[in-house]
N, C-alpha and C. Protein backbone atom coordinates (compact mmCIF):
# COMPACT_ATOMS: atom_id res chain seq x y z
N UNK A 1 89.43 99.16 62.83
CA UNK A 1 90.08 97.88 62.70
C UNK A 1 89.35 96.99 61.70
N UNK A 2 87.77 96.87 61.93
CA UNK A 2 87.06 96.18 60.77
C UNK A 2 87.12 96.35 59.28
N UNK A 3 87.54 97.61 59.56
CA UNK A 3 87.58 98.38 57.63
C UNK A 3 88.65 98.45 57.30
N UNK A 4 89.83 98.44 58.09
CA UNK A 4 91.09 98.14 57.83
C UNK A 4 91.37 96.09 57.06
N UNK A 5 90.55 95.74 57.86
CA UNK A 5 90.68 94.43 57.87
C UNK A 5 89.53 93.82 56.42
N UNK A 6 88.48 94.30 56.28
CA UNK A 6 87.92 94.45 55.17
C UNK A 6 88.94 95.23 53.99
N UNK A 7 89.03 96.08 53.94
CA UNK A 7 90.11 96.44 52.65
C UNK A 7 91.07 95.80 52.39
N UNK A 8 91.99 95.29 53.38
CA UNK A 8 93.08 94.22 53.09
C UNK A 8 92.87 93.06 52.66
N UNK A 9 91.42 92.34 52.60
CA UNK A 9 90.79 91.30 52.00
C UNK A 9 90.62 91.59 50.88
N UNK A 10 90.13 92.90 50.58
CA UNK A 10 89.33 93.31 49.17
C UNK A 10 90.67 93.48 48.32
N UNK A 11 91.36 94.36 48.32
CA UNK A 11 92.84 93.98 48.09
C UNK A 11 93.50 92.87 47.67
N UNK A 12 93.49 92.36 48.31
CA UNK A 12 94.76 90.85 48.81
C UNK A 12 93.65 89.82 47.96
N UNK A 13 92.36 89.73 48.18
CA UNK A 13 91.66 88.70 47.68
C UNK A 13 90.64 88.62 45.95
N UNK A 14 90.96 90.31 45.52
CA UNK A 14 90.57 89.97 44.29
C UNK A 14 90.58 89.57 42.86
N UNK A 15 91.73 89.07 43.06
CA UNK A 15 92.27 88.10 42.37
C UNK A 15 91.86 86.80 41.59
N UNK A 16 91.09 86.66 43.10
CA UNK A 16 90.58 85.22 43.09
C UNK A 16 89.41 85.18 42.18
N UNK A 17 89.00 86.59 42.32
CA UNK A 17 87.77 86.72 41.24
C UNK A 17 87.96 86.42 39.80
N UNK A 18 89.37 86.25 39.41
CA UNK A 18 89.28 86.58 38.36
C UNK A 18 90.23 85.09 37.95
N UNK A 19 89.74 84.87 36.56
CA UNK A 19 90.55 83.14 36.22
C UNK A 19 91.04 83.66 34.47
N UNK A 20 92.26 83.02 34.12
CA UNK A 20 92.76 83.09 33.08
C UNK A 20 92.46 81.80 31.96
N UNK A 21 92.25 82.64 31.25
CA UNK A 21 91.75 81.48 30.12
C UNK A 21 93.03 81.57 28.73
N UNK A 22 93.05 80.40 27.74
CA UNK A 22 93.59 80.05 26.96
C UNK A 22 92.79 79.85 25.61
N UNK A 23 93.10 80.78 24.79
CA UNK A 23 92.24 80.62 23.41
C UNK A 23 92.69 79.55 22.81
N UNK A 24 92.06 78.24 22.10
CA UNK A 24 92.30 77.28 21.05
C UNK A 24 91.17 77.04 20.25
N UNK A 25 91.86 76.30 19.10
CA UNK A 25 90.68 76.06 17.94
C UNK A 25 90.48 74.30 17.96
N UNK A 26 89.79 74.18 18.19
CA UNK A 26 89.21 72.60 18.41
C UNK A 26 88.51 71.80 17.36
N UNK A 27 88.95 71.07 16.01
CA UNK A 27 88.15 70.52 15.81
C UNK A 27 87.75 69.36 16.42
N UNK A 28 86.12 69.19 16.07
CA UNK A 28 85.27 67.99 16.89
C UNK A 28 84.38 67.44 15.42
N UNK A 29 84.24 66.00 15.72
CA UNK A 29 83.71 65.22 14.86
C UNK A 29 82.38 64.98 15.23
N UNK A 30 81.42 65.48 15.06
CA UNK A 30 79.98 64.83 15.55
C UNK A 30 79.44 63.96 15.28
N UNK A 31 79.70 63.73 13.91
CA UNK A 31 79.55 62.16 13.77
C UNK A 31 79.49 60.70 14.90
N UNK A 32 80.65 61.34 15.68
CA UNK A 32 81.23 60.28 16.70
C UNK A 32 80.36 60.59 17.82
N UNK A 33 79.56 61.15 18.01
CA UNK A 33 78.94 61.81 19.03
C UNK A 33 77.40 61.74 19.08
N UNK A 34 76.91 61.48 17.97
CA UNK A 34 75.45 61.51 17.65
C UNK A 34 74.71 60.07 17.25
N UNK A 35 73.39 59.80 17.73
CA UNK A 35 73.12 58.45 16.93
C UNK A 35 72.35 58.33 16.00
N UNK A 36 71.95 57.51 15.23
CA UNK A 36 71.57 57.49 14.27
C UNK A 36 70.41 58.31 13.78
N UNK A 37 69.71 58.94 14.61
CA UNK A 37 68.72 59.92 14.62
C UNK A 37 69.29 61.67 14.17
N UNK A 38 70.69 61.54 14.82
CA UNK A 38 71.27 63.06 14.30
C UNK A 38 71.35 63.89 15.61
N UNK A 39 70.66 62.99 17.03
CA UNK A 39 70.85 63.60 18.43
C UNK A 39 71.67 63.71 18.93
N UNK A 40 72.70 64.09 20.06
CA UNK A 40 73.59 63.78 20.75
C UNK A 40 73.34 62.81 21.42
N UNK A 41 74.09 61.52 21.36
CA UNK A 41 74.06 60.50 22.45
C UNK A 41 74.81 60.64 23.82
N UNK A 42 74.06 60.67 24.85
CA UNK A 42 74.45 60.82 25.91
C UNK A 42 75.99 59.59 26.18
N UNK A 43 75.30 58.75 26.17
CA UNK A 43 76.61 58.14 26.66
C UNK A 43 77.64 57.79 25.42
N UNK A 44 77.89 58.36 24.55
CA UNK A 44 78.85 58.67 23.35
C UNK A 44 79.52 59.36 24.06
N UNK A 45 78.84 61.08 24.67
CA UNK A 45 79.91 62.46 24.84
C UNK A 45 80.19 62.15 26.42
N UNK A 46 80.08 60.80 26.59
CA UNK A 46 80.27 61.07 28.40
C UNK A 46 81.54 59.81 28.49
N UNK A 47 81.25 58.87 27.21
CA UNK A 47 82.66 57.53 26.79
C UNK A 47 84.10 58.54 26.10
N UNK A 48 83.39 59.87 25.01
CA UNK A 48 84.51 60.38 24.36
C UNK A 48 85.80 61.26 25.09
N UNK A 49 87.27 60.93 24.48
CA UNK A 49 88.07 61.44 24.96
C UNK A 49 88.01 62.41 25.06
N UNK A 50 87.81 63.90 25.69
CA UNK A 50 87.57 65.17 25.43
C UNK A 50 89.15 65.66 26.10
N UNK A 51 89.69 65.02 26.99
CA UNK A 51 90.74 65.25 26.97
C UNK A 51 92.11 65.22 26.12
N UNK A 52 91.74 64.06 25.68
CA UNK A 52 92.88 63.93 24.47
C UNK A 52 91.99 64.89 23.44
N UNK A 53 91.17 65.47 23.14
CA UNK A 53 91.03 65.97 21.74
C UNK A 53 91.55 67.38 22.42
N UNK A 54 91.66 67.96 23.37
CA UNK A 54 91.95 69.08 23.86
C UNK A 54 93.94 69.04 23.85
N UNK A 55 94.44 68.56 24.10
CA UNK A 55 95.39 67.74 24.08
C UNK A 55 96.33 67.64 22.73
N UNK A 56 95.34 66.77 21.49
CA UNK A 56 95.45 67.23 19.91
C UNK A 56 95.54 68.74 19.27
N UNK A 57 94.73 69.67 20.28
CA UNK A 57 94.31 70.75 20.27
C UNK A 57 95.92 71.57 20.38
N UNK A 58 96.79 71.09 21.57
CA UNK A 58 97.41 71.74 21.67
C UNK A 58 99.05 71.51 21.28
N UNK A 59 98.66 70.21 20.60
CA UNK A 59 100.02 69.43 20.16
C UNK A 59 99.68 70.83 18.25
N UNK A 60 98.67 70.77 18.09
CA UNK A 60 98.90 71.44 16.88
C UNK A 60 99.14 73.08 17.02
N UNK A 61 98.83 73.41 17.76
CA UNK A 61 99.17 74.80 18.51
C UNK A 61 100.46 75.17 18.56
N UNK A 62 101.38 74.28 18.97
CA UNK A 62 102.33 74.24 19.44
C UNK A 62 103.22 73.16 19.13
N UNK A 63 103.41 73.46 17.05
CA UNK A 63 104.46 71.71 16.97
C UNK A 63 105.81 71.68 17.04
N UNK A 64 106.03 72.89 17.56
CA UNK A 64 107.38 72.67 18.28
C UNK A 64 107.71 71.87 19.67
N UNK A 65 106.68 71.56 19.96
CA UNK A 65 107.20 70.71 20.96
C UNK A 65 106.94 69.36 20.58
N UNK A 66 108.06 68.80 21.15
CA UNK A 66 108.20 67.31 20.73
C UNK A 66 108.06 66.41 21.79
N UNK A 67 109.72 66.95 22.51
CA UNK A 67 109.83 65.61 23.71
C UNK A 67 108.40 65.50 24.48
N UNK A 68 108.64 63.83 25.59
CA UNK A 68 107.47 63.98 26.04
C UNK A 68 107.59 64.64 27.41
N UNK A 69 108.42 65.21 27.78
CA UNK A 69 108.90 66.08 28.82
C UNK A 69 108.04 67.31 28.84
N UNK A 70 108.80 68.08 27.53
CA UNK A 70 108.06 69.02 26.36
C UNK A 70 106.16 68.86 27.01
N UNK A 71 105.89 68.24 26.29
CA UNK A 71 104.52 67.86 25.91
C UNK A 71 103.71 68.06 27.65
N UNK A 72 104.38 67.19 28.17
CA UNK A 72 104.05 66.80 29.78
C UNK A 72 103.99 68.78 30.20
N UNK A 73 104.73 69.50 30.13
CA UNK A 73 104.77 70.78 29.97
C UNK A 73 103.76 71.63 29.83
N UNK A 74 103.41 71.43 28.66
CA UNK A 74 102.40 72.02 27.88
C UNK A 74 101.06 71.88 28.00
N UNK A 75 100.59 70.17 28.22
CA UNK A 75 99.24 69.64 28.95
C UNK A 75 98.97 70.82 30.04
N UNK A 76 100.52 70.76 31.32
CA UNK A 76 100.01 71.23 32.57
C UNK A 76 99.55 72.78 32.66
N UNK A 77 99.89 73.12 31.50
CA UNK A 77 99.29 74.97 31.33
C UNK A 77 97.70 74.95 31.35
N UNK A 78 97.02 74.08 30.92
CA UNK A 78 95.56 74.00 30.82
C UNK A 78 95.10 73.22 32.03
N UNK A 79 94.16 73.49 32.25
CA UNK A 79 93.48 73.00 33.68
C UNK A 79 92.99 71.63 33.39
N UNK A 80 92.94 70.92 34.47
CA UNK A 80 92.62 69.72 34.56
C UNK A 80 90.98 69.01 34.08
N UNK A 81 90.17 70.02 34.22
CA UNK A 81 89.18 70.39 33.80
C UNK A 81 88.75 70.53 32.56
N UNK A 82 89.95 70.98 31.41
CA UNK A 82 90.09 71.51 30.43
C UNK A 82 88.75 70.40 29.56
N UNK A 83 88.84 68.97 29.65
CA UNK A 83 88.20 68.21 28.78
C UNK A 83 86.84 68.26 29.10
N UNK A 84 86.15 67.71 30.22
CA UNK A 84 85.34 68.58 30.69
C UNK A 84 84.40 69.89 30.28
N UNK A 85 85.23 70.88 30.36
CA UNK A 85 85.07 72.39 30.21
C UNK A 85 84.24 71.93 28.48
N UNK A 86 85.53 71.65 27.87
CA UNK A 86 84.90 71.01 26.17
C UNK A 86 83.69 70.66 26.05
N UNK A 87 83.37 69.29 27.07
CA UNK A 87 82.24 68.40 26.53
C UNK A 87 81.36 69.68 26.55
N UNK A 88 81.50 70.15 27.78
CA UNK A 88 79.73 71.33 27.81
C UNK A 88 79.62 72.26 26.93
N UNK A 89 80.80 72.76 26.49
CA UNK A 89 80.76 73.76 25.60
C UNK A 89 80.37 73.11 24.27
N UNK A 90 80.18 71.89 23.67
CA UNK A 90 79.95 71.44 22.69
C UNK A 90 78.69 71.05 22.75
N UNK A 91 78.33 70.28 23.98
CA UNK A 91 76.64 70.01 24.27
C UNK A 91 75.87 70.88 24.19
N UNK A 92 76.25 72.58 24.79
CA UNK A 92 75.17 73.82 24.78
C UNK A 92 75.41 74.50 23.07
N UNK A 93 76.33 73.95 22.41
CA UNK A 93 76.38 74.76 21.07
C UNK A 93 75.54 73.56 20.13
N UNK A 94 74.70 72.47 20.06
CA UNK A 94 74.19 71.52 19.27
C UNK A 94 74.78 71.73 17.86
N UNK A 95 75.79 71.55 17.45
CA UNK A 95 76.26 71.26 16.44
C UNK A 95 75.74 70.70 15.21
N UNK A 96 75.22 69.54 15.17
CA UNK A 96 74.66 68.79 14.34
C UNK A 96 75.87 67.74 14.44
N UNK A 97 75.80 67.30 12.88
CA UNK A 97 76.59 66.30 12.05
C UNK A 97 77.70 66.74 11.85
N UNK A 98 78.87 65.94 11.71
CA UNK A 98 79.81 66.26 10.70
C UNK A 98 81.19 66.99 11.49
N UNK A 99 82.37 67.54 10.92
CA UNK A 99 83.29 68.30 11.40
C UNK A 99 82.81 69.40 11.46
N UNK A 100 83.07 70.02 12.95
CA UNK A 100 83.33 71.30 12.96
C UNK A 100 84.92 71.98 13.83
N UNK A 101 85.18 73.12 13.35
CA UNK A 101 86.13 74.09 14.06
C UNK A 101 85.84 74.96 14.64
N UNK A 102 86.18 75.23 15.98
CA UNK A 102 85.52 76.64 16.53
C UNK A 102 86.80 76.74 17.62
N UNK A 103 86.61 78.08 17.81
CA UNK A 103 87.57 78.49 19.07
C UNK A 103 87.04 78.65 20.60
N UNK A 104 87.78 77.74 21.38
CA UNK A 104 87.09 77.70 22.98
C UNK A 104 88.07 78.54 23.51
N UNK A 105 87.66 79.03 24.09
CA UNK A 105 88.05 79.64 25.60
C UNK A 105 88.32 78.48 26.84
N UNK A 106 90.08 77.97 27.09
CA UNK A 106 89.84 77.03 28.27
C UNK A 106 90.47 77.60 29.76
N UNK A 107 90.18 76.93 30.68
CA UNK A 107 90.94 77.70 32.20
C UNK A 107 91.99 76.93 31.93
N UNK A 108 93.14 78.15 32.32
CA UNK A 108 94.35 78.13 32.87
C UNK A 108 94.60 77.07 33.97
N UNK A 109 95.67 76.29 34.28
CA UNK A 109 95.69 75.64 35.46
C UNK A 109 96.03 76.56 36.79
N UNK A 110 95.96 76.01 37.85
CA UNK A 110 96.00 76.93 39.22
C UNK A 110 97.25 77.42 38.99
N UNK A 111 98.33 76.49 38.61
CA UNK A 111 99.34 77.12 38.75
C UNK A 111 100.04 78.18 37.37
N UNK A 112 99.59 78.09 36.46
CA UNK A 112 99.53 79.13 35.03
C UNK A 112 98.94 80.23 35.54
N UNK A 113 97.64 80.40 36.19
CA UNK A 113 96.81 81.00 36.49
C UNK A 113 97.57 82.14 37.94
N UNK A 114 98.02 81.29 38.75
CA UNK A 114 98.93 81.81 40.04
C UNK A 114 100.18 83.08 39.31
N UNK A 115 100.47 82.21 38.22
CA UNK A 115 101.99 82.90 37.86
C UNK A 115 101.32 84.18 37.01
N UNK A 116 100.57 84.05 36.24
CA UNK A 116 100.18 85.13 35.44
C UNK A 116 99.66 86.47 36.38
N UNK A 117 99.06 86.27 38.12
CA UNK A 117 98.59 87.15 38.31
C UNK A 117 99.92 87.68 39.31
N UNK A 118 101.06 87.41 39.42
CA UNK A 118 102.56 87.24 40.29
C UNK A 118 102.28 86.65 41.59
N UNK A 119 101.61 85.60 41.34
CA UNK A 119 101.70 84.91 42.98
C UNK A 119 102.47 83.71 43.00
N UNK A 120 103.09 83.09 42.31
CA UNK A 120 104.10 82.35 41.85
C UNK A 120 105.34 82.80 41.63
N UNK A 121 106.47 82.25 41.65
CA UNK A 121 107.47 82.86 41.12
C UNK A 121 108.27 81.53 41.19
N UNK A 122 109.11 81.34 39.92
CA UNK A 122 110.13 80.31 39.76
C UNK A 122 111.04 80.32 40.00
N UNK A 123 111.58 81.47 40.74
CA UNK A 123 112.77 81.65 41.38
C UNK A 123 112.98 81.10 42.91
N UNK A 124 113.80 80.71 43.57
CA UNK A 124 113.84 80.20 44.64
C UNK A 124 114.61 80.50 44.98
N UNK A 125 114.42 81.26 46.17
CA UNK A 125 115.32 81.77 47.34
C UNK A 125 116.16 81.08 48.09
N UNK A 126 117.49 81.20 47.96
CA UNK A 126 118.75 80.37 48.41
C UNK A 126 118.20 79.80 49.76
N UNK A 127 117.57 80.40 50.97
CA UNK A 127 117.31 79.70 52.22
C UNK A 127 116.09 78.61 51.84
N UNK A 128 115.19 79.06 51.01
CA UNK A 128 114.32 78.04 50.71
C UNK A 128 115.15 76.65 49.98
N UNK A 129 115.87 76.90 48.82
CA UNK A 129 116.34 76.12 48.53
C UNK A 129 117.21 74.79 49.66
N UNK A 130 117.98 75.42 50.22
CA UNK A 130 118.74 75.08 51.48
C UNK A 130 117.79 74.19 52.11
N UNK A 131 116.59 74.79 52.74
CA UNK A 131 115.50 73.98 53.57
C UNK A 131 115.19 72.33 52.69
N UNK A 132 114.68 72.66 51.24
CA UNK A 132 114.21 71.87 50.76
C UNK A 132 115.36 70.75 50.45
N UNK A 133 116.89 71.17 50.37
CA UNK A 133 117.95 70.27 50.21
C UNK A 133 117.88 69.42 51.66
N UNK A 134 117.73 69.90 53.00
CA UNK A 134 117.90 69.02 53.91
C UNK A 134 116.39 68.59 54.08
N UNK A 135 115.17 68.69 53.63
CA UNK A 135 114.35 67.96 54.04
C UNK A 135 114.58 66.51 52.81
N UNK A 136 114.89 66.56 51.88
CA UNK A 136 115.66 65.74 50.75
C UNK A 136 116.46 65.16 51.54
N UNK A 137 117.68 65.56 52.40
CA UNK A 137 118.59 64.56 53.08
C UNK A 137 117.86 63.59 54.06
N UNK A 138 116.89 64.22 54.75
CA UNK A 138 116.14 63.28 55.72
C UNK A 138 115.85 62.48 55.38
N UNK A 139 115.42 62.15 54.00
CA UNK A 139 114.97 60.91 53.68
C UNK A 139 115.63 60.00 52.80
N UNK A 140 116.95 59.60 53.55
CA UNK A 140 117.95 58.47 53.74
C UNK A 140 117.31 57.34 52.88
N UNK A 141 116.62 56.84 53.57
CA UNK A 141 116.52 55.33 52.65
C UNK A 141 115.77 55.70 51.27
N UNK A 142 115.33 56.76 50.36
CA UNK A 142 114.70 56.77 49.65
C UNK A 142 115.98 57.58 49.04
N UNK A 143 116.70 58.54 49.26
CA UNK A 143 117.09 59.12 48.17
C UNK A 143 118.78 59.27 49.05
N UNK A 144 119.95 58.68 48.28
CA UNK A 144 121.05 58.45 48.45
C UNK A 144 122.17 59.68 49.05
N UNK A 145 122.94 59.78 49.79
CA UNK A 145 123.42 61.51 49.95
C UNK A 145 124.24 62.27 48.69
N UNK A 146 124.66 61.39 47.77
CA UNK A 146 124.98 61.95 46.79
C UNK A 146 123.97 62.58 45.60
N UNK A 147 122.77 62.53 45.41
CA UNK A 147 121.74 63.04 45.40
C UNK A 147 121.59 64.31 45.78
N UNK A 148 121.69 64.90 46.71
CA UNK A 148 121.62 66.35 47.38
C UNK A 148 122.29 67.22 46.14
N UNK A 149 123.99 66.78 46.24
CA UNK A 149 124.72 67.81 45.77
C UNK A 149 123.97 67.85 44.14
N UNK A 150 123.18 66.57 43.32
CA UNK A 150 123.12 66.60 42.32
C UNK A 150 121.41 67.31 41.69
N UNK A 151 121.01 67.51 42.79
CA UNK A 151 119.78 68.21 42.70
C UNK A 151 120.55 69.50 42.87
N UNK A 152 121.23 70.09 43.83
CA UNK A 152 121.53 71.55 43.95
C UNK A 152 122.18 72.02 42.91
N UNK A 153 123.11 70.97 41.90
CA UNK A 153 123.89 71.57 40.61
C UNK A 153 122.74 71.38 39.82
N UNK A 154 121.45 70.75 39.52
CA UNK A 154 120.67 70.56 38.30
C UNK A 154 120.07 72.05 38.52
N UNK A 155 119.92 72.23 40.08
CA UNK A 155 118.80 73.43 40.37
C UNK A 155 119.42 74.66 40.32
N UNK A 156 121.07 74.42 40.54
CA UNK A 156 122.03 75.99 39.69
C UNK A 156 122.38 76.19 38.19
N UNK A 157 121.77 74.87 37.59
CA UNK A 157 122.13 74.90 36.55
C UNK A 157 120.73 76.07 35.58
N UNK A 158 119.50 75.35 36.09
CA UNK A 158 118.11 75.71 35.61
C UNK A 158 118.37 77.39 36.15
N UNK A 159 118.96 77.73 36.87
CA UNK A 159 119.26 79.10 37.64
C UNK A 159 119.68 79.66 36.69
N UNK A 160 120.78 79.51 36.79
CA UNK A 160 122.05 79.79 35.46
C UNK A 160 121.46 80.71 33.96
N UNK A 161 120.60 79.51 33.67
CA UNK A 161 120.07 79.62 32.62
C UNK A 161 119.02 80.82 32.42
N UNK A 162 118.55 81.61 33.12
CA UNK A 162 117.36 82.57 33.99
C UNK A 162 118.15 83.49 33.92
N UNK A 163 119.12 83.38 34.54
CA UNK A 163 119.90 84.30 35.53
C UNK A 163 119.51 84.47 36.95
N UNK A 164 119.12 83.56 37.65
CA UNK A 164 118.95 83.44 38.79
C UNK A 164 120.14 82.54 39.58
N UNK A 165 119.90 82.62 41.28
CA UNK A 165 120.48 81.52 41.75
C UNK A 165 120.42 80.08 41.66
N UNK A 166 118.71 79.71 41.38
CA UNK A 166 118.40 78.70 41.98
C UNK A 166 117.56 78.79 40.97
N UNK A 167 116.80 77.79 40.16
CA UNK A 167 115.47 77.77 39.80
C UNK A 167 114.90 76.28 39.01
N UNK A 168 113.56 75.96 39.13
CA UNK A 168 112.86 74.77 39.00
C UNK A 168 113.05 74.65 37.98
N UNK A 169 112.92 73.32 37.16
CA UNK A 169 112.82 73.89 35.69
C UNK A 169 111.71 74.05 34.92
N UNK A 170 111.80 74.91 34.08
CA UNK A 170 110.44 75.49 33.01
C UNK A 170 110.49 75.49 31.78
N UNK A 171 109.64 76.11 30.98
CA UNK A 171 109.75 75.90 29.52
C UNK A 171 108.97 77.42 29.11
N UNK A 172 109.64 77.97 28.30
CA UNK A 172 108.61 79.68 28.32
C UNK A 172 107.54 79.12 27.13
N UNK A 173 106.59 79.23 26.81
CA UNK A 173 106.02 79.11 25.57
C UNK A 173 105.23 80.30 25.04
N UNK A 174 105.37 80.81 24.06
CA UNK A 174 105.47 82.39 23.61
C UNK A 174 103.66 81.86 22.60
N UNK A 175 103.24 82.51 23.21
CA UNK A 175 101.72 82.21 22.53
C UNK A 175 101.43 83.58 21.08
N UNK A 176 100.83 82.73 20.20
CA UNK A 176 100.72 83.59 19.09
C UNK A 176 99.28 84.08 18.91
């Protein structure tokens, strides 16, 4: 029973071992980062946006996307962490002065990360769907009953489009 129950962990749980990353090319300005000595200033790389330059990172990656729907999209593929992840990777490489370009390695978000290994799926199962339409009706004073039917046609529509019954909506983005 123990080794049964051990293998079905080892199985079922190694997954977790493992995290998906996203290649990009980042330029960073050190200039903005260093003081007048040519050091890294601590509280420069701890004030700088590292999120938005990660962000810039991926608006040029990807200038097909426009809307800010689009965009809102595209942020959520990279982990929340992603800016973060940057600063250190730039602090342990001492750069110096000046522009540089280099390619980081960033984490996937949980949920990029979920779908890539199939523990996600954007499809939604008609009874699930169903459930989630009447827990939506329960809440009367916040969301109107004509509402229901117009989430279930947006959510056959996003279906449609798949070829599914039912589905959330997404955006594929085909990485080069």
């Amino acid at each position: 029973m123990l080794a049964t129950l051990l293998i079905s962990i080892g199985l079922n749980g190694y997954s977790a071992l493992q995290q998906a990353y996203f290649k990009v090319d980042i330029s960073v300005n050190m200039d903005k980062l260093v003081d007048e000595t040519g050091n890294i200033n601590k509280n420069k790389m701890n004030l700088f946006n590292w999120d938005g330059l990660v962000k810039s990172a991926l608006r040029e990656f990807f200038p097909e996307v426009k809307e800010r729907d689009e965009k809102k999209e595209l942020f959520a593929i990279i982990s929340a962490n992603a800016g973060y992840d940057l600063k250190e990777i730039v602090k342990k490489k001492a750069l110096g002065s000046g522009s540089h370009t280099m390619s980081v390695w960033l984490h996937l978000s949980d949920d990029a990360d979920q779908y890539l290994k199939g523990r996600l799926s954007i499809d939604i199962p008609e009874e699930d769907m169903e459930t989630a339409l009447k827990a939506l009706a329960a809440h009367t004073s916040q969301v109107p009953p004509e509402a229901i039917e117009r989430v279930r046609a947006w959510k056959s529509e996003n279906g449609k489009k798949h070829n599914m019954k039912y589905a959330e909506s997404f955006r594929t983005f085909t990485l080069r």
